[in-house]
Protein backbone atom coordinates (compact mmCIF):
# COMPACT_ATOMS: atom_id res chain seq x y z
CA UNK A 1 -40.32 19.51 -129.41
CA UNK A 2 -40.83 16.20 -127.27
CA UNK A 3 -37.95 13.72 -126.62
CA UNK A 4 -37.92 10.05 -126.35
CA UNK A 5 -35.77 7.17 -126.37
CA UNK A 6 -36.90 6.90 -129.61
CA UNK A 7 -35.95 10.51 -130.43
CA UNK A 8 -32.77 11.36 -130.71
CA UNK A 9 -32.01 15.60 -131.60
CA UNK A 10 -28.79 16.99 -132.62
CA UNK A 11 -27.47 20.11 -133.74
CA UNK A 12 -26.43 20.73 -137.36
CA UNK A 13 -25.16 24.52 -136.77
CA UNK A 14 -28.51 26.41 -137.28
CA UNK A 15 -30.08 23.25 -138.51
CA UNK A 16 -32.04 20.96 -136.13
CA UNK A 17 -31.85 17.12 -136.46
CA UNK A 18 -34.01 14.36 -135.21
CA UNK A 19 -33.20 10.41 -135.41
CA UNK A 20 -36.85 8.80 -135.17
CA UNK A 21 -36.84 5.55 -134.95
CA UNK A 22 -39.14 3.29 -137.03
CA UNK A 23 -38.68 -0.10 -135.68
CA UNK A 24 -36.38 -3.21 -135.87
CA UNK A 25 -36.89 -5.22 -138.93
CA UNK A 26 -37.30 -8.83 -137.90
CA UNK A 27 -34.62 -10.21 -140.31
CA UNK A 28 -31.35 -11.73 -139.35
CA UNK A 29 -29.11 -9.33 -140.11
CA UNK A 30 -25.97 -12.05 -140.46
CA UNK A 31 -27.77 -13.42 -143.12
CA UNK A 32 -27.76 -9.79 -145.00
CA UNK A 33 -24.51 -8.65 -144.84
CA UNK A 34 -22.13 -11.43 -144.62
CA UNK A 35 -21.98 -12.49 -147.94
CA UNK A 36 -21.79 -17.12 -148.65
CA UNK A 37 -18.64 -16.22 -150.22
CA UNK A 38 -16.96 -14.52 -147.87
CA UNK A 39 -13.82 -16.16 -146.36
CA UNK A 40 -13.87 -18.53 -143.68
CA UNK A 41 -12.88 -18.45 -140.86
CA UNK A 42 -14.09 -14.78 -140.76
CA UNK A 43 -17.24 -14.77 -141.85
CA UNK A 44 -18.24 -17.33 -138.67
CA UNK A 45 -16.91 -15.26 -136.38
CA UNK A 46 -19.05 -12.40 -137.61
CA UNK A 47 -22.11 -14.33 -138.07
CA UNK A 48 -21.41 -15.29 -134.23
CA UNK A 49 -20.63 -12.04 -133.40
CA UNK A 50 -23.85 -10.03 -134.99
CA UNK A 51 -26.34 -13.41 -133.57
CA UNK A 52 -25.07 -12.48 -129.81
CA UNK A 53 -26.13 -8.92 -130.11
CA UNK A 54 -30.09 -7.34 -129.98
CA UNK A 55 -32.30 -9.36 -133.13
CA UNK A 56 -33.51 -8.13 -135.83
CA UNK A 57 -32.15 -4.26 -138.21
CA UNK A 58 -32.99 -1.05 -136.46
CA UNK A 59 -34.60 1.58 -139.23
CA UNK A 60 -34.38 4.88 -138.28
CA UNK A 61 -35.28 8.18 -140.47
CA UNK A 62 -34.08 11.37 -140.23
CA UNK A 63 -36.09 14.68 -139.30
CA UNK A 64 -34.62 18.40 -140.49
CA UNK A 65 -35.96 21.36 -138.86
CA UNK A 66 -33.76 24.20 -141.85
CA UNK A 67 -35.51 27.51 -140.47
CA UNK A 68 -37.44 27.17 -143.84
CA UNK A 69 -37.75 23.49 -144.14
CA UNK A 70 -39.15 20.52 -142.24
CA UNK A 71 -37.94 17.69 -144.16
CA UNK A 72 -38.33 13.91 -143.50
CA UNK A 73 -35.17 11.82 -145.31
CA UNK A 74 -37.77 8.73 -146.58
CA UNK A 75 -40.57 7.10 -144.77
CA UNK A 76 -39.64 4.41 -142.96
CA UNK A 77 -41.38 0.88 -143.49
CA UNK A 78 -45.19 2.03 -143.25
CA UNK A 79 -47.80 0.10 -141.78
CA UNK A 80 -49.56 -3.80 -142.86
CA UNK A 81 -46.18 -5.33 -142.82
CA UNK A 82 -43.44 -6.40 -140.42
CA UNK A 83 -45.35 -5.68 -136.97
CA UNK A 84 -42.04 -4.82 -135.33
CA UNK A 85 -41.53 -1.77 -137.87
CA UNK A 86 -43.45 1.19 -139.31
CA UNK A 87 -43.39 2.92 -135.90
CA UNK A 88 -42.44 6.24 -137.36
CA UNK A 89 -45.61 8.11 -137.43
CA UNK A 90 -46.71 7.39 -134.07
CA UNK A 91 -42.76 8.37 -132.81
CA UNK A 92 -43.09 11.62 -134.73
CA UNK A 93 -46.44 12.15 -133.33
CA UNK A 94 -44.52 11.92 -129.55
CA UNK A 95 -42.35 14.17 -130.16
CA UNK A 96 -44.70 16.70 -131.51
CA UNK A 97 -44.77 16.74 -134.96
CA UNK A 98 -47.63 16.30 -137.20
CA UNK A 99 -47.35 14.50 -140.43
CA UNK A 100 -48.94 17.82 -142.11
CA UNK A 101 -45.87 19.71 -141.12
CA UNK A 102 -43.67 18.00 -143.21
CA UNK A 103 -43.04 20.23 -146.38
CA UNK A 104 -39.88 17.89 -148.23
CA UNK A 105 -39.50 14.30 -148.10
CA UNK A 106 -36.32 12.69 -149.91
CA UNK A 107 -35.92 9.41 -151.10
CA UNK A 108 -32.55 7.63 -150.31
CA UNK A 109 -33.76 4.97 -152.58
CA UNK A 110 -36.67 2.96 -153.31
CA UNK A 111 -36.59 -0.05 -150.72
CA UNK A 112 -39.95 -0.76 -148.98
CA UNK A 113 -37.99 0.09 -145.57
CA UNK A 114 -37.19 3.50 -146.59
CA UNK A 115 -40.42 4.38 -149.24
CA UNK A 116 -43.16 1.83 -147.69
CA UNK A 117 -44.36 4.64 -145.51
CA UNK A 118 -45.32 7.15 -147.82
CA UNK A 119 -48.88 5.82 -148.03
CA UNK A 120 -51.53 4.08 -145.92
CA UNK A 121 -53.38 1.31 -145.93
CA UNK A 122 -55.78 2.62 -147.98
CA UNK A 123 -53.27 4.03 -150.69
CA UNK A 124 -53.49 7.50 -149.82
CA UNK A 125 -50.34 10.00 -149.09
CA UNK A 126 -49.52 10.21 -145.11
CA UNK A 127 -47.55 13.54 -145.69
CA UNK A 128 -50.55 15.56 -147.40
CA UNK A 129 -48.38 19.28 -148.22
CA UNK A 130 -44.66 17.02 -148.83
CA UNK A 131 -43.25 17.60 -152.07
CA UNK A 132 -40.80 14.73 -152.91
CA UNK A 133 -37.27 14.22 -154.10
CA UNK A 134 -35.64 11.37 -155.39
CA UNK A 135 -32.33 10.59 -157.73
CA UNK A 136 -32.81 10.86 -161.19
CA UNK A 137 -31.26 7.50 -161.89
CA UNK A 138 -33.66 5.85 -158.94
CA UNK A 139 -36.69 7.07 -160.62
CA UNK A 140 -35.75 5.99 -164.02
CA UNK A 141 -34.90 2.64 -162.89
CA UNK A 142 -38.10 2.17 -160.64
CA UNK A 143 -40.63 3.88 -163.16
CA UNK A 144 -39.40 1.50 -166.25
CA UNK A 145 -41.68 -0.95 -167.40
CA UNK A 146 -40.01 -3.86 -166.65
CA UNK A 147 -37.81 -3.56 -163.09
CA UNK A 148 -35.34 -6.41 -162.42
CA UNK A 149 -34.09 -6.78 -159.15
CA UNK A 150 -30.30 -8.23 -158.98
CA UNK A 151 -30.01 -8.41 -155.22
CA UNK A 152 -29.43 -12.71 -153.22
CA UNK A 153 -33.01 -12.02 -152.24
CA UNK A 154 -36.23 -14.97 -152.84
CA UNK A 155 -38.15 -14.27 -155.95
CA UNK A 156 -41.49 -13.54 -154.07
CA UNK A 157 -39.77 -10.86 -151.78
CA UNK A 158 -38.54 -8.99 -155.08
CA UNK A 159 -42.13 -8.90 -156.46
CA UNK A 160 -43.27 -7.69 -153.56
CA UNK A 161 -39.90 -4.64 -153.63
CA UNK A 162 -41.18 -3.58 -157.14
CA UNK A 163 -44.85 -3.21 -156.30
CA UNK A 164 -44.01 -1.15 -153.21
CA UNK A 165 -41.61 1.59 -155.23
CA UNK A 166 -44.05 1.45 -157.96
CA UNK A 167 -47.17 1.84 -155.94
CA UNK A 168 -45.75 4.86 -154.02
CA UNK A 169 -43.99 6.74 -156.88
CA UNK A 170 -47.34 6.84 -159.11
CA UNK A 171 -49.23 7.96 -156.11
CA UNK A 172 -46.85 10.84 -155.74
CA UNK A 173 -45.94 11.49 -159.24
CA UNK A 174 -46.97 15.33 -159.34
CA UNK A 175 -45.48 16.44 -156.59
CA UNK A 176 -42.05 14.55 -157.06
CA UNK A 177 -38.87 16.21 -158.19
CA UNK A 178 -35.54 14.35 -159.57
CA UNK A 179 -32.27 15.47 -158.58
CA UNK A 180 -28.71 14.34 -159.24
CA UNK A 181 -25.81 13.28 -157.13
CA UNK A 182 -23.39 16.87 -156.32
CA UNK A 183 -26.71 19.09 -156.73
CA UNK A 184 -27.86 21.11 -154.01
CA UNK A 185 -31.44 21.03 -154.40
CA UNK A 186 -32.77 22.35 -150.95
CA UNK A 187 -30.86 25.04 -148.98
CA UNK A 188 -28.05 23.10 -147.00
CA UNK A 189 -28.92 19.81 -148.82
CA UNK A 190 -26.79 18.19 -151.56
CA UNK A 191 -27.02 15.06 -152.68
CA UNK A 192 -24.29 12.37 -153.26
CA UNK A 193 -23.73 9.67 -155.17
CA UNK A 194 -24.62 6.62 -152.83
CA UNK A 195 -24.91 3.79 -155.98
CA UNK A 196 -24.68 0.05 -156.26
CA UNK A 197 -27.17 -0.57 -153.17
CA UNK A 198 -29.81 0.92 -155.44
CA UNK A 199 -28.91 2.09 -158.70
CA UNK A 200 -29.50 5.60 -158.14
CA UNK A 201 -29.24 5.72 -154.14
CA UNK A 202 -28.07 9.24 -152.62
CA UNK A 203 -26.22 9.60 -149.61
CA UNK A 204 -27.01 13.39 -148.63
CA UNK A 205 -24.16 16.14 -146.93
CA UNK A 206 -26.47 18.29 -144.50
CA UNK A 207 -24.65 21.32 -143.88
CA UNK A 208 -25.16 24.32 -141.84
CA UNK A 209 -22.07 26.92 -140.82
CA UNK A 210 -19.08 24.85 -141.02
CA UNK A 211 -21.05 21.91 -139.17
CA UNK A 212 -21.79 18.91 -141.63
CA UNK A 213 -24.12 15.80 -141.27
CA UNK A 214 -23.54 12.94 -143.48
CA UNK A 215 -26.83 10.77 -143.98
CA UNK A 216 -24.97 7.88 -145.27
CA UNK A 217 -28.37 5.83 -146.47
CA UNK A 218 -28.14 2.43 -147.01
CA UNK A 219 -23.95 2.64 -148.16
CA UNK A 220 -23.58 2.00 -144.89
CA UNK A 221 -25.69 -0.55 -143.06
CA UNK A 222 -24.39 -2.50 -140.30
CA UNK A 223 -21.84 -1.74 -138.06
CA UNK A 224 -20.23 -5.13 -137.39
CA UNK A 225 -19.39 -5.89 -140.91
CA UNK A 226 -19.40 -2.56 -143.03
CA UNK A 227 -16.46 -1.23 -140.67
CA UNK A 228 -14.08 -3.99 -140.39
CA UNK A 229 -14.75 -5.86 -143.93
CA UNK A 230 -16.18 -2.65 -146.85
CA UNK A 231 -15.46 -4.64 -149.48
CA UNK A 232 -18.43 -7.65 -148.09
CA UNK A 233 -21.63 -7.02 -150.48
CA UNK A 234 -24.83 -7.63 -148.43
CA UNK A 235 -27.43 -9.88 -149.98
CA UNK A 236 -29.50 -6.94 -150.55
CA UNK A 237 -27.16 -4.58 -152.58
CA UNK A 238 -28.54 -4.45 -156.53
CA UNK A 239 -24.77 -4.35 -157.87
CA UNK A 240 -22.44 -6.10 -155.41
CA UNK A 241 -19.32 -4.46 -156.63
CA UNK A 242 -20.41 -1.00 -157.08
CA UNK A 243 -22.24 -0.84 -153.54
CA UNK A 244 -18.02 -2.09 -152.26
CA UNK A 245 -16.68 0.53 -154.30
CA UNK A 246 -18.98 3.29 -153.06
CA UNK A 247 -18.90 2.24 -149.49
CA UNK A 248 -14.84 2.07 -149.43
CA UNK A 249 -15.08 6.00 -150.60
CA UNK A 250 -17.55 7.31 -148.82
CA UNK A 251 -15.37 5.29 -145.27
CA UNK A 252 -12.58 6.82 -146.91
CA UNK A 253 -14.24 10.75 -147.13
CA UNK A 254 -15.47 10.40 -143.68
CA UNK A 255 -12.85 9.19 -142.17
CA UNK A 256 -10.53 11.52 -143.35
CA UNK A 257 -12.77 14.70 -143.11
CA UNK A 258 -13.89 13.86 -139.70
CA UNK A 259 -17.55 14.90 -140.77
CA UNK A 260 -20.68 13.33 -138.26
CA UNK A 261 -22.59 10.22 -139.89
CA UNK A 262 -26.25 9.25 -139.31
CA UNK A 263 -26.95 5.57 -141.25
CA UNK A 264 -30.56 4.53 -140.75
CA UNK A 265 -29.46 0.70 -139.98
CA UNK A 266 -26.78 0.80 -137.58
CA UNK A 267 -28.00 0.82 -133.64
CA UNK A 268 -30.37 3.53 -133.26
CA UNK A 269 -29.92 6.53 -132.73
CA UNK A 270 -27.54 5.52 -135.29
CA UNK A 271 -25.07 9.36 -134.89
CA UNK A 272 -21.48 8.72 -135.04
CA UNK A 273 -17.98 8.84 -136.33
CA UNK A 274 -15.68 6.63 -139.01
CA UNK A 275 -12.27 6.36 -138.03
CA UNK A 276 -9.57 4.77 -139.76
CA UNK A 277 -7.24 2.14 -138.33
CA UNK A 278 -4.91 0.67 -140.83
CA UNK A 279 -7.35 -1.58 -143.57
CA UNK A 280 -10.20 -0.97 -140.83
CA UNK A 281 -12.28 1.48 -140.18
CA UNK A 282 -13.48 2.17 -136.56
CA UNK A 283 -17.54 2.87 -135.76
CA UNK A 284 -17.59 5.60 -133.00
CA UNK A 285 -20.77 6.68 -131.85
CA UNK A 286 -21.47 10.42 -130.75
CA UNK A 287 -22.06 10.83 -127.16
CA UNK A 288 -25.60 12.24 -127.32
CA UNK A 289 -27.62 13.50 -124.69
């Protein structure tokens, strides 16, 4: 395989792992993640803080080569949006991989940033011979009737959240699979309970050997606040409190276990370490080659 600067490979024991990078979406990411009521004068020293570093949220998806599997961890942000994003297919496509080689695609959840990309312009599947897995809570919730989204975000942007998940899940509907949070459902891949961002979001433990790779989805999304202040809910978490709750244990597992993170929104490639410093917790990226 091909490397980049917008390829990143690591080893997960036998298992091979690829940060591509999709893009940066052009949002302000101070206005996401620290919360109006959060207390002052904190939160304007991390609104200051995030506004002097590089605009906009990196998205970045994760490739597994198993030995049995190629398997894409969601689809990135697709094209006929946000110019600055939906990059993925042409990154995989410089490294050397053809969509058609994808076999298993997983769904973290069902934002447009992470599920956008499973179909083109014209509505048809980009990853013709994927089959497709997704939480059994996150499908219930996006497949009901009536979908109400709870996240601080405007009313037209949530209309356009539901159409997206609902637009790719019925295109996919026979070749999708639901799965629930402790199951291993693909050899090395469990799934874990990564709720309150999305109802039923998964985090997933990749593990190969006695080597494990934490994909911590969208628990984990920015490196400036999640760290230093867990308990913050971004505008864009469905259930505020849950979302604090599960990010303060999942900080808490890695942390203590030691285990390697990859979080599709922090600074590409995105590969690092939690460590724990008093109420804190410490973001230590891994030095890649």
């Amino acid at each position: 395989m091909k490397h980049s600067s917008l390829c990143q490979k690591l080893s997960i024991g036998a298992i091979e792992a690829f940060a591509i990078f999709d893009g940066a979406i052009g949002m302000d990411p101070a206005d996401l993640f620290v919360p109006n009521q959060a207390p002052q004068p904190e939160a304007d020293g991390i609104r200051q803080q995030i506004r002097g570093g590089e605009p906009g949220i990196h998205s970045s998806v994760l490739l597994l080569k198993t030995g049995r599997n190629t398997v894409l961890v969601d689809t990135g942000s697709g094209p006929g949006g946000d110019p600055n994003v939906g990059k993925l297919l042409k990154n995989l496509q410089a490294t050397g991989i053809d969509s058609a080689e994808i076999d298993s695609i997983i769904f973290s959840h069902c934002h447009p940033d992470h599920i956008a990309g499973t179909l083109d312009v014209e509505g048809n599947p980009v990853f013709p011979n994927a089959h497709y897995y997704i939480s059994e809570n996150e499908l219930a919730h996006w497949s009901a009737e009536t979908v109400r989204v709870n996240s601080l975000i405007p009313e037209a942007m949530k209309d356009f959240v539901v159409c997206t998940a609902k637009r790719a899940l019925q295109a996919i509907n026979s070749r999708m699979s639901a799965v629930r949070s402790g199951q291993e459902f693909l050899p090395g891949i469990r799934a874990l309970d990564g709720a309150g961002h999305s109802p039923g979001q998964i985090a997933l433990a990749v593990t190969s050997g006695s080597n494990t790779l934490v994909h911590a989805a969208d628990v984990i999304a920015n490196s400036t606040v999640a760290f230093k202040y867990p308990r913050w809910a971004s505008a864009v978490d469905e259930d505020r409190d849950l979302a604090a709750t599960t990010r303060q244990r999942l900080l808490d597992q890695l942390s203590a276990d030691r285990v390697q993170m990859f979080a599709p929104h922090i600074h590409f490639p995105g590969i690092g370490y939690v460590e724990r410093r008093h109420s804190e917790y410490v973001w230590q990226p891994s030095p890649l080659k």
